[in-house]
Protein backbone atom coordinates (compact mmCIF):
# COMPACT_ATOMS: atom_id res chain seq x y z
CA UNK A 1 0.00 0.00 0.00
CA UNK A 2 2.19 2.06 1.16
CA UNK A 3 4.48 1.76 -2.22
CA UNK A 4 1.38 2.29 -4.23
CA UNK A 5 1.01 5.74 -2.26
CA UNK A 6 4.63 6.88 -3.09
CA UNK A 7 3.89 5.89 -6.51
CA UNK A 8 1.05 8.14 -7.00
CA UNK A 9 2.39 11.20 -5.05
CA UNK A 10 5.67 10.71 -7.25
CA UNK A 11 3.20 10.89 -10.33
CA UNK A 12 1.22 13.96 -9.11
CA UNK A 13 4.38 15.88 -8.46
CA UNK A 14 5.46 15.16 -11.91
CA UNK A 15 2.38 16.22 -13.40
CA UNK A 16 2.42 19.49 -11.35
CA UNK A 17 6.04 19.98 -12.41
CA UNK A 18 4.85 19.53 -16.58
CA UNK A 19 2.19 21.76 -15.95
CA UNK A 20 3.96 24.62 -14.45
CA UNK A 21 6.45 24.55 -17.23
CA UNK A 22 4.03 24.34 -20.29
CA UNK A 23 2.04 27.48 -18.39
CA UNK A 24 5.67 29.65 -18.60
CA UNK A 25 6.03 28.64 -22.34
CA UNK A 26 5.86 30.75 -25.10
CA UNK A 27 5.56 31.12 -29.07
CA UNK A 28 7.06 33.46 -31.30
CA UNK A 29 6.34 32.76 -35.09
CA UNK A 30 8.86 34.98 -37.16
CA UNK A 31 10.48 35.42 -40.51
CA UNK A 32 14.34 35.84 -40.98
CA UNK A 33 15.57 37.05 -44.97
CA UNK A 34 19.06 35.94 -44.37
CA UNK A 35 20.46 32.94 -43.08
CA UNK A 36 22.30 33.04 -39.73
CA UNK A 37 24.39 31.37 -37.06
CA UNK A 38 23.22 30.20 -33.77
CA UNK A 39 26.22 28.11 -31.83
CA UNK A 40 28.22 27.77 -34.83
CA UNK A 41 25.50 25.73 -37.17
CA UNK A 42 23.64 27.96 -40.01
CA UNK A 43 20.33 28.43 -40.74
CA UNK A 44 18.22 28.94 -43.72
CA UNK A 45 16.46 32.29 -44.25
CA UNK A 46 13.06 31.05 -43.84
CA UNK A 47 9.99 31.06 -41.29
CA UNK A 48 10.50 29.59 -37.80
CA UNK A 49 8.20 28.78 -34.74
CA UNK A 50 10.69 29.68 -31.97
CA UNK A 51 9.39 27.94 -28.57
CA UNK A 52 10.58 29.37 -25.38
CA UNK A 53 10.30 27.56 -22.60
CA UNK A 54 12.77 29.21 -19.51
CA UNK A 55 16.19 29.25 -20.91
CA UNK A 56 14.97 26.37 -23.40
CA UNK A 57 14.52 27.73 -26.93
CA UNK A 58 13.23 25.52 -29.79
CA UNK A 59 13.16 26.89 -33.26
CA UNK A 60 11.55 24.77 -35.45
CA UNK A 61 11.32 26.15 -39.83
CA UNK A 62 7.91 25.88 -41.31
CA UNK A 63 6.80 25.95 -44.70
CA UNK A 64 8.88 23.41 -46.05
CA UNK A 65 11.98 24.47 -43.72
CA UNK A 66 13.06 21.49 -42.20
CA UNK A 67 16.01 22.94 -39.96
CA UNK A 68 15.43 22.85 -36.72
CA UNK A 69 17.81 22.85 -32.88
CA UNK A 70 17.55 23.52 -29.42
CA UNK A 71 19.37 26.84 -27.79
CA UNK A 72 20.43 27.28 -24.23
CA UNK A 73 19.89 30.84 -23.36
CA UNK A 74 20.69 33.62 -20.54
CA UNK A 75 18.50 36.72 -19.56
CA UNK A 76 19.41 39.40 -21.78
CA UNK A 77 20.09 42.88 -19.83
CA UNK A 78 18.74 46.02 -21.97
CA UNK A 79 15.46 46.83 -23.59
CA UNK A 80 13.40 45.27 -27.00
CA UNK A 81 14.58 47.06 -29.86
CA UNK A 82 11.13 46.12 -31.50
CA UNK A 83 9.36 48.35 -28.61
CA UNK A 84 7.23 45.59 -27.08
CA UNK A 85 6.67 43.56 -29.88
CA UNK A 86 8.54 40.17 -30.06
CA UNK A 87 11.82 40.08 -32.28
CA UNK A 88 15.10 38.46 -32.40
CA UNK A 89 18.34 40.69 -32.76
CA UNK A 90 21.23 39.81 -34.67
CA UNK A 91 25.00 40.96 -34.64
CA UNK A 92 26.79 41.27 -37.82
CA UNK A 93 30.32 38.68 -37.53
CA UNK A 94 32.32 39.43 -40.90
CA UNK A 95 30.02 37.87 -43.60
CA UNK A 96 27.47 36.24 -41.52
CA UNK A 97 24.49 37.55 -39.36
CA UNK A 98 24.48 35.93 -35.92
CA UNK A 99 21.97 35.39 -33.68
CA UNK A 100 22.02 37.46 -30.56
CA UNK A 101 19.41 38.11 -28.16
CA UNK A 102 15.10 36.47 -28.31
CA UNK A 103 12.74 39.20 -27.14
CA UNK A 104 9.38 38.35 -26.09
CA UNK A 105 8.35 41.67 -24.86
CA UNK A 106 9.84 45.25 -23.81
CA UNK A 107 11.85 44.13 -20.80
CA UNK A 108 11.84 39.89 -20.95
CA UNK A 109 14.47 39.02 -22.83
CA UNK A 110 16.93 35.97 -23.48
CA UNK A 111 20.85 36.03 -24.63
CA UNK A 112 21.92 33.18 -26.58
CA UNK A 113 25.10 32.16 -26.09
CA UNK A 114 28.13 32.31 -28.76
């Protein structure tokens, strides 16, 4: 009995746990005209989902983009260049555009790292 109690408690927390991190996720759905770096592997130019999910970030192409990897992030200090309007920033590294910072509003925003 006693196992069958630990089991279900064990279960509960875990669902609790799923929950609260699906509630903190978010979706951005953007288009970039230029392909770019993020941790050394290229994109396409295309269309992406980009899933955030704490310092998680998914992007995933649509429309027949079929690139997709996971990012490891850090808060980003500073302000949304986009105002508060979602947008990614890049940085300019001799002939490639690079991934730099994911804004989801005016003041929440995540670093990805080089």
């Amino acid at each position: 009995m006693k196992s069958i109690t630990k089991r279900a408690g064990l279960l509960a927390a875990a669902f609790v746990v799923c929950l609260g991190g699906s509630a903190r996720a978010a979706t951005i759905e953007v288009k970039v005209p230029f392909p770019f770096l993020v941790h050394g592997q290229t994109l396409p130019a295309g269309e992406y989902r980009v899933e955030i999910d704490g310092a998680v970030v998914l992007f995933r192409g649509e429309k027949g983009n079929g690139a997709s990897m996971f990012v490891m992030t850090t808060a980003a200090g500073g302000q949304d260049p986009a105002g508060d309007k979602p947008a990614l920033s890049f940085t300019r590294d001799e002939t490639q555009y690079r991934l730099a910072d994911i804004w989801e509003s005016g003041s929440q925003g995540l670093e990805v790292a080089r």
